[in-house]
N, C-alpha and C. Protein backbone atom coordinates (compact mmCIF):
# COMPACT_ATOMS: atom_id res chain seq x y z
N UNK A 1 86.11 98.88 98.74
CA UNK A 1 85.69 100.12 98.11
C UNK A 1 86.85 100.66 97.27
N UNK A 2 86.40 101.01 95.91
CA UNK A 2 87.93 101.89 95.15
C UNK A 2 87.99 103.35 95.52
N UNK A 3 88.72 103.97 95.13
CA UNK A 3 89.47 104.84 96.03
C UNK A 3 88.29 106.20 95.61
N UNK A 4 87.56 105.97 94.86
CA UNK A 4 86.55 107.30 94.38
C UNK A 4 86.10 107.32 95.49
N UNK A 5 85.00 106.37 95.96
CA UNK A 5 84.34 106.50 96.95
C UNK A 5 84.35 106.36 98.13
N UNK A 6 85.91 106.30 98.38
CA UNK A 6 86.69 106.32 99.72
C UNK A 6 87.22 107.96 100.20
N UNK A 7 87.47 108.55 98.95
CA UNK A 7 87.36 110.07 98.52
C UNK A 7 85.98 110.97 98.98
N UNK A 8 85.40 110.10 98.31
CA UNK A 8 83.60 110.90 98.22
C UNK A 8 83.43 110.92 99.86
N UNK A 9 83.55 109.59 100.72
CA UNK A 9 82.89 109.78 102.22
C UNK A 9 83.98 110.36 102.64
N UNK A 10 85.11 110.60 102.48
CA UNK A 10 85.94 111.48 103.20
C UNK A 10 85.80 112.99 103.32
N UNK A 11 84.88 113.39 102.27
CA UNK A 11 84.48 114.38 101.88
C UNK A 11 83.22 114.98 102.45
N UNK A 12 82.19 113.70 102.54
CA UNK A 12 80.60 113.84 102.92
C UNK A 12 80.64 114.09 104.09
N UNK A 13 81.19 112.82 104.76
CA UNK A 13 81.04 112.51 106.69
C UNK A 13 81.57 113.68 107.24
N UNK A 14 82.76 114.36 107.10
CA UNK A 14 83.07 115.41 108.05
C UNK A 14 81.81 117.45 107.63
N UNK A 15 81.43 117.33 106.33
CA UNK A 15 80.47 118.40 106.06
C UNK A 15 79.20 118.07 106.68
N UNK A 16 78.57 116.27 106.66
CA UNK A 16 77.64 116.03 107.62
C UNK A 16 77.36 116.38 108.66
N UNK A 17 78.39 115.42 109.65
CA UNK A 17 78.29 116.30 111.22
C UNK A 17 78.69 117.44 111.25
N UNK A 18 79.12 118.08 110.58
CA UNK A 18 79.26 119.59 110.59
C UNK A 18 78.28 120.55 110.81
N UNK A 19 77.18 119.82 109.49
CA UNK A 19 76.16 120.35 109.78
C UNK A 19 75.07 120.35 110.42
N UNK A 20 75.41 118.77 110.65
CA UNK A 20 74.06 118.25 112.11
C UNK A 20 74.43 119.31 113.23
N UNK A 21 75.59 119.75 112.95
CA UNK A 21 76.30 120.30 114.66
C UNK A 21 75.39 121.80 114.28
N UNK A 22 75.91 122.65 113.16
CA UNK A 22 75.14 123.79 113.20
C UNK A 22 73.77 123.76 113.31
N UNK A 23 73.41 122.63 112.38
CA UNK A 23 71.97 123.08 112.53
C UNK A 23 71.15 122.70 114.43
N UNK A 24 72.05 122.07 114.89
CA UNK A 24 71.73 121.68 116.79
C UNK A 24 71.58 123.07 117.34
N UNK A 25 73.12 124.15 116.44
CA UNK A 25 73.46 124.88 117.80
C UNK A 25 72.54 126.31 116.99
N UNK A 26 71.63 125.87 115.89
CA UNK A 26 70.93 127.07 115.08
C UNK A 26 69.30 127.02 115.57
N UNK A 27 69.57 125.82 116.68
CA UNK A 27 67.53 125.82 117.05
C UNK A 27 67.54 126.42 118.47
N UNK A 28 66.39 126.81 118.43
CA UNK A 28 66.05 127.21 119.81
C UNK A 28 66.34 126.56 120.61
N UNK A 29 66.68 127.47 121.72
CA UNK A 29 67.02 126.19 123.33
C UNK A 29 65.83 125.22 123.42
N UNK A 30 64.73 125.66 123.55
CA UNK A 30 63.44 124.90 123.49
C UNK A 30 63.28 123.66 123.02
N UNK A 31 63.93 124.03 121.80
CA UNK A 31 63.63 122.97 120.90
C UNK A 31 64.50 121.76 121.38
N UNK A 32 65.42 122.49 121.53
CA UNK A 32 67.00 121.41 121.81
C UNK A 32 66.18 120.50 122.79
N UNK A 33 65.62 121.27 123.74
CA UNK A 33 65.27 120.66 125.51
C UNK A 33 64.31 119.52 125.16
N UNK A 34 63.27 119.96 124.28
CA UNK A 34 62.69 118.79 123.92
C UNK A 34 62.95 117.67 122.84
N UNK A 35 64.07 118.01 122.22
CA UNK A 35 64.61 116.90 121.12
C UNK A 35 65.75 116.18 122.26
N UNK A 36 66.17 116.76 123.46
CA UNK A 36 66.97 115.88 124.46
C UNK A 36 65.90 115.09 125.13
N UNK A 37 65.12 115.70 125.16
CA UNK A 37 63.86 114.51 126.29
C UNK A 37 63.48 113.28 125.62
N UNK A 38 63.59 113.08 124.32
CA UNK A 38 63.26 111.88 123.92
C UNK A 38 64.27 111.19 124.01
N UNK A 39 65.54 111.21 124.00
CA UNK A 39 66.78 110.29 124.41
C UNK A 39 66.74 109.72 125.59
N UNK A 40 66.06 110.46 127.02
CA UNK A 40 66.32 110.38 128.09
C UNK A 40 65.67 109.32 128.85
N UNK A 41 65.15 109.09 129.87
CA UNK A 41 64.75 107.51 130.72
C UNK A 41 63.73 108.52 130.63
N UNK A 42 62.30 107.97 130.94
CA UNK A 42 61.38 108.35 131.18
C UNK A 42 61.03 108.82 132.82
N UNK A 43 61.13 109.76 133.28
CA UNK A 43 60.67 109.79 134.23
C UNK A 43 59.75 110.55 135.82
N UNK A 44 58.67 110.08 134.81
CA UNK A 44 57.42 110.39 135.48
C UNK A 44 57.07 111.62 134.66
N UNK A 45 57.83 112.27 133.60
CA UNK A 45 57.01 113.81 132.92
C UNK A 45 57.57 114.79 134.29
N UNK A 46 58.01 114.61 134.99
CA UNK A 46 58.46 115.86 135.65
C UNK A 46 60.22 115.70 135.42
N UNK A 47 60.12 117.45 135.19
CA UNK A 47 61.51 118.18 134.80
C UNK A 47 62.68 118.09 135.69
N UNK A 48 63.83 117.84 134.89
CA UNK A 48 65.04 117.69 136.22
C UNK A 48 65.26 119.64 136.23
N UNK A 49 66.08 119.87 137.97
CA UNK A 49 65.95 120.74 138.19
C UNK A 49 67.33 121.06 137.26
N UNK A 50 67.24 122.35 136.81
CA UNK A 50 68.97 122.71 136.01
C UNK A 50 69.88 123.01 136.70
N UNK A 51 70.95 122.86 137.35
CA UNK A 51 71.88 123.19 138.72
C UNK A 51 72.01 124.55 138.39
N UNK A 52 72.14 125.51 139.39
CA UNK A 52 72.65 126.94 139.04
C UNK A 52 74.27 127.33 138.55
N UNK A 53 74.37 127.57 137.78
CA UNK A 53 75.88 128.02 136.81
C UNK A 53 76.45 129.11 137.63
N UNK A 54 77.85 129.28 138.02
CA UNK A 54 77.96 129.85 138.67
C UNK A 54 78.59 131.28 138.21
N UNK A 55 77.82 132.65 138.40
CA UNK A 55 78.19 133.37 137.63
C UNK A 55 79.68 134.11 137.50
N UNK A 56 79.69 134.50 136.12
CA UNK A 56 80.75 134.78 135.62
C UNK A 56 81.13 136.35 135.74
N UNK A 57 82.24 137.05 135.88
CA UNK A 57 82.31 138.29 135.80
C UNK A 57 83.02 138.36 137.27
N UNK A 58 83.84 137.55 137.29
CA UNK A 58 84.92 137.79 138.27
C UNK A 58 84.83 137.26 139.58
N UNK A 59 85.40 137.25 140.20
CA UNK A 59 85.47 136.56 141.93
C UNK A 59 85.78 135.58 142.22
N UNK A 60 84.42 134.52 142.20
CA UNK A 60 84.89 132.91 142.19
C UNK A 60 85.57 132.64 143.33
N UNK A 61 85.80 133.75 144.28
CA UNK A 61 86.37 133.45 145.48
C UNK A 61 87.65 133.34 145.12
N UNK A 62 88.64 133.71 144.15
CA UNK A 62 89.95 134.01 143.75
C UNK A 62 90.21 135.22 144.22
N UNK A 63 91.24 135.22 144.97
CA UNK A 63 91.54 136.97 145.16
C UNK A 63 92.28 137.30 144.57
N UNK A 64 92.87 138.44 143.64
CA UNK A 64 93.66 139.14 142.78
C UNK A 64 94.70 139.28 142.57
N UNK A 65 95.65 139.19 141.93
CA UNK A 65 96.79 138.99 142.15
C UNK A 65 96.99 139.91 142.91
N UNK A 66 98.40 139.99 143.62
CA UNK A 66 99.27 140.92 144.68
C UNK A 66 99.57 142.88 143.92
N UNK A 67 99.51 142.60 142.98
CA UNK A 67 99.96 143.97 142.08
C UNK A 67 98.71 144.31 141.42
N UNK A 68 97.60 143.88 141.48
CA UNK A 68 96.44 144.45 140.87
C UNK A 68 95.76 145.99 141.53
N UNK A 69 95.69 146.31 140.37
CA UNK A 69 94.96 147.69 141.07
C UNK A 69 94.24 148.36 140.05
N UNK A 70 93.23 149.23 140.33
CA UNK A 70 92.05 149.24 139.96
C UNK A 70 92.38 150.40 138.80
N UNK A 71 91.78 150.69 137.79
CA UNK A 71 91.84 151.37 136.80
C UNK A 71 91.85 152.93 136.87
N UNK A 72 92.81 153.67 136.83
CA UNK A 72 93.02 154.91 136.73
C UNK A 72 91.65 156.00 135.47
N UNK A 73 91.67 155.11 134.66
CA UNK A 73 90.53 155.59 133.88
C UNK A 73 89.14 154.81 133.22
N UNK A 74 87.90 155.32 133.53
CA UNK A 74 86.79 154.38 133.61
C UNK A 74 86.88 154.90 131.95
N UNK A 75 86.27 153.87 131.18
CA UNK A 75 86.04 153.77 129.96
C UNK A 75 84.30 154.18 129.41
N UNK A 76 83.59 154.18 130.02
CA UNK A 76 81.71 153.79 130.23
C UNK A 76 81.70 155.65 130.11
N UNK A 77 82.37 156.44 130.73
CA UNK A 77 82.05 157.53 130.65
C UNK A 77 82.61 158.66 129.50
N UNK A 78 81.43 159.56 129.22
CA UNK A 78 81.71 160.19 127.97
C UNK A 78 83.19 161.09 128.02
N UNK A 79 83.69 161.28 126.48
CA UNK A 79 84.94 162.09 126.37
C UNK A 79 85.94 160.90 125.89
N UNK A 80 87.25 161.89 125.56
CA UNK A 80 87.80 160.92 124.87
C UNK A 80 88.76 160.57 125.44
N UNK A 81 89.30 159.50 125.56
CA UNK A 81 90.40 158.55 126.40
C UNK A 81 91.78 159.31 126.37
N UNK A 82 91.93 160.09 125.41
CA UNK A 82 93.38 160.42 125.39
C UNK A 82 93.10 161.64 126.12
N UNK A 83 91.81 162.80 126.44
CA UNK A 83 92.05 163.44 127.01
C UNK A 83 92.18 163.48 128.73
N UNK A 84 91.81 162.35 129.52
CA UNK A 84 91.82 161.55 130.54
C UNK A 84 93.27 160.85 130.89
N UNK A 85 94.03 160.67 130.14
CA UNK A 85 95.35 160.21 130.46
C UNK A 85 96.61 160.85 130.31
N UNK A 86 97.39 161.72 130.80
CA UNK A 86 98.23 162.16 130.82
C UNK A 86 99.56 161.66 129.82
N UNK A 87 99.84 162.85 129.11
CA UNK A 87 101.01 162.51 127.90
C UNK A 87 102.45 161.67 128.48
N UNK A 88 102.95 161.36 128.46
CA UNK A 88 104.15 161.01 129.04
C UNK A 88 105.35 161.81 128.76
N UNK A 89 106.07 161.80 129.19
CA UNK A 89 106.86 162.84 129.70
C UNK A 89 108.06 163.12 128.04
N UNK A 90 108.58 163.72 127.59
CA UNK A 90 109.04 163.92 126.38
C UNK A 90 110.56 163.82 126.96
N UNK A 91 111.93 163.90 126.12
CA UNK A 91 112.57 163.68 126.34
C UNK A 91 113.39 164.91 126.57
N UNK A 92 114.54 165.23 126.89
CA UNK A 92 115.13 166.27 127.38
C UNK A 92 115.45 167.01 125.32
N UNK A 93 115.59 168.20 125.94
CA UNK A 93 115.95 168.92 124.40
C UNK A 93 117.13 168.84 123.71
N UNK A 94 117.63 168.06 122.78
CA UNK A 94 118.75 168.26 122.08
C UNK A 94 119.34 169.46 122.28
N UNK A 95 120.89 169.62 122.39
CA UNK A 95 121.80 170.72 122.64
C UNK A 95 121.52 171.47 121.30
N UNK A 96 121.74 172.94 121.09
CA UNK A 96 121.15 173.54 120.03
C UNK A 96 122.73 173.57 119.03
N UNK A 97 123.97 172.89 119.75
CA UNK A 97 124.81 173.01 118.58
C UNK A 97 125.24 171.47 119.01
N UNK A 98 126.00 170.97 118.08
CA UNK A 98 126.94 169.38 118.64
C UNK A 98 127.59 169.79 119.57
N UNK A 99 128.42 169.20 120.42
CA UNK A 99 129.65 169.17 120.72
C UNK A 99 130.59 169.36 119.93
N UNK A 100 131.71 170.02 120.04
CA UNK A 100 132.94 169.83 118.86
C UNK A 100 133.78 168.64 119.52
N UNK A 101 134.02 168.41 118.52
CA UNK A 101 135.08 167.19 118.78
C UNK A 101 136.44 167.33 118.56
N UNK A 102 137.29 167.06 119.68
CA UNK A 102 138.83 167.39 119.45
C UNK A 102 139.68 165.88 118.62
N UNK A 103 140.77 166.56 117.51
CA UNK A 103 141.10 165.61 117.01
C UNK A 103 142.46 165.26 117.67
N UNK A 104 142.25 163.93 117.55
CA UNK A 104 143.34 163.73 118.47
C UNK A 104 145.07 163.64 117.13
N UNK A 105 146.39 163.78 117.47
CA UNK A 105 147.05 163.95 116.41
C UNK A 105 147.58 162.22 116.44
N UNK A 106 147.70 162.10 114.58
CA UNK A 106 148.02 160.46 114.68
C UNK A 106 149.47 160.16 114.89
């Protein structure tokens, strides 16, 4: 092959499956389920069972780290976040004159 059309499929093949891939993950589950059943062994027309996924949103039987602790302010409830959290503390007041400074003699 000369180098045009060594160019051209370098170009085609990766926008191809690209798009076979979107257009897979752009169909209905449905559809998917039955465009997988024709790949599969035949057997008997009855459905495999789907294993249960195990849900997400924390636990998993992991316990928390040692320093975890639970949120001082819930977010879900109305008002605004900054009025719920306390300012932090400001810094002490600058002296209202410098210090004078003694010169020392050279």
């Amino acid at each position: 092959m000369d180098t045009e059309s060594v160019s051209l499929l370098a170009i085609f093949v990766p926008h191809a499956l690209c798009g076979a891939f979107l257009a897979w993950r752009l169909m209905p589950r449905s559809a998917r389920e039955e465009l997988r059943g024709w790949f599969r062994e035949d057997d008997g027309g009855t459905p495999r069972p789907v294993p249960d996924r195990p849900r997400s949103g924390g636990g998993d039987g992991v316990p928390p780290l040692p320093g975890a602790a639970p949120s001082a302010v819930r977010l879900r409830e109305p008002g605004r976040l900054a009025d719920r959290v306390p300012a932090p503390p400001r810094r002490p007041a600058h002296p209202a004159t410098p210090p004078e400074r003694v010169r020392e003699p050279r």
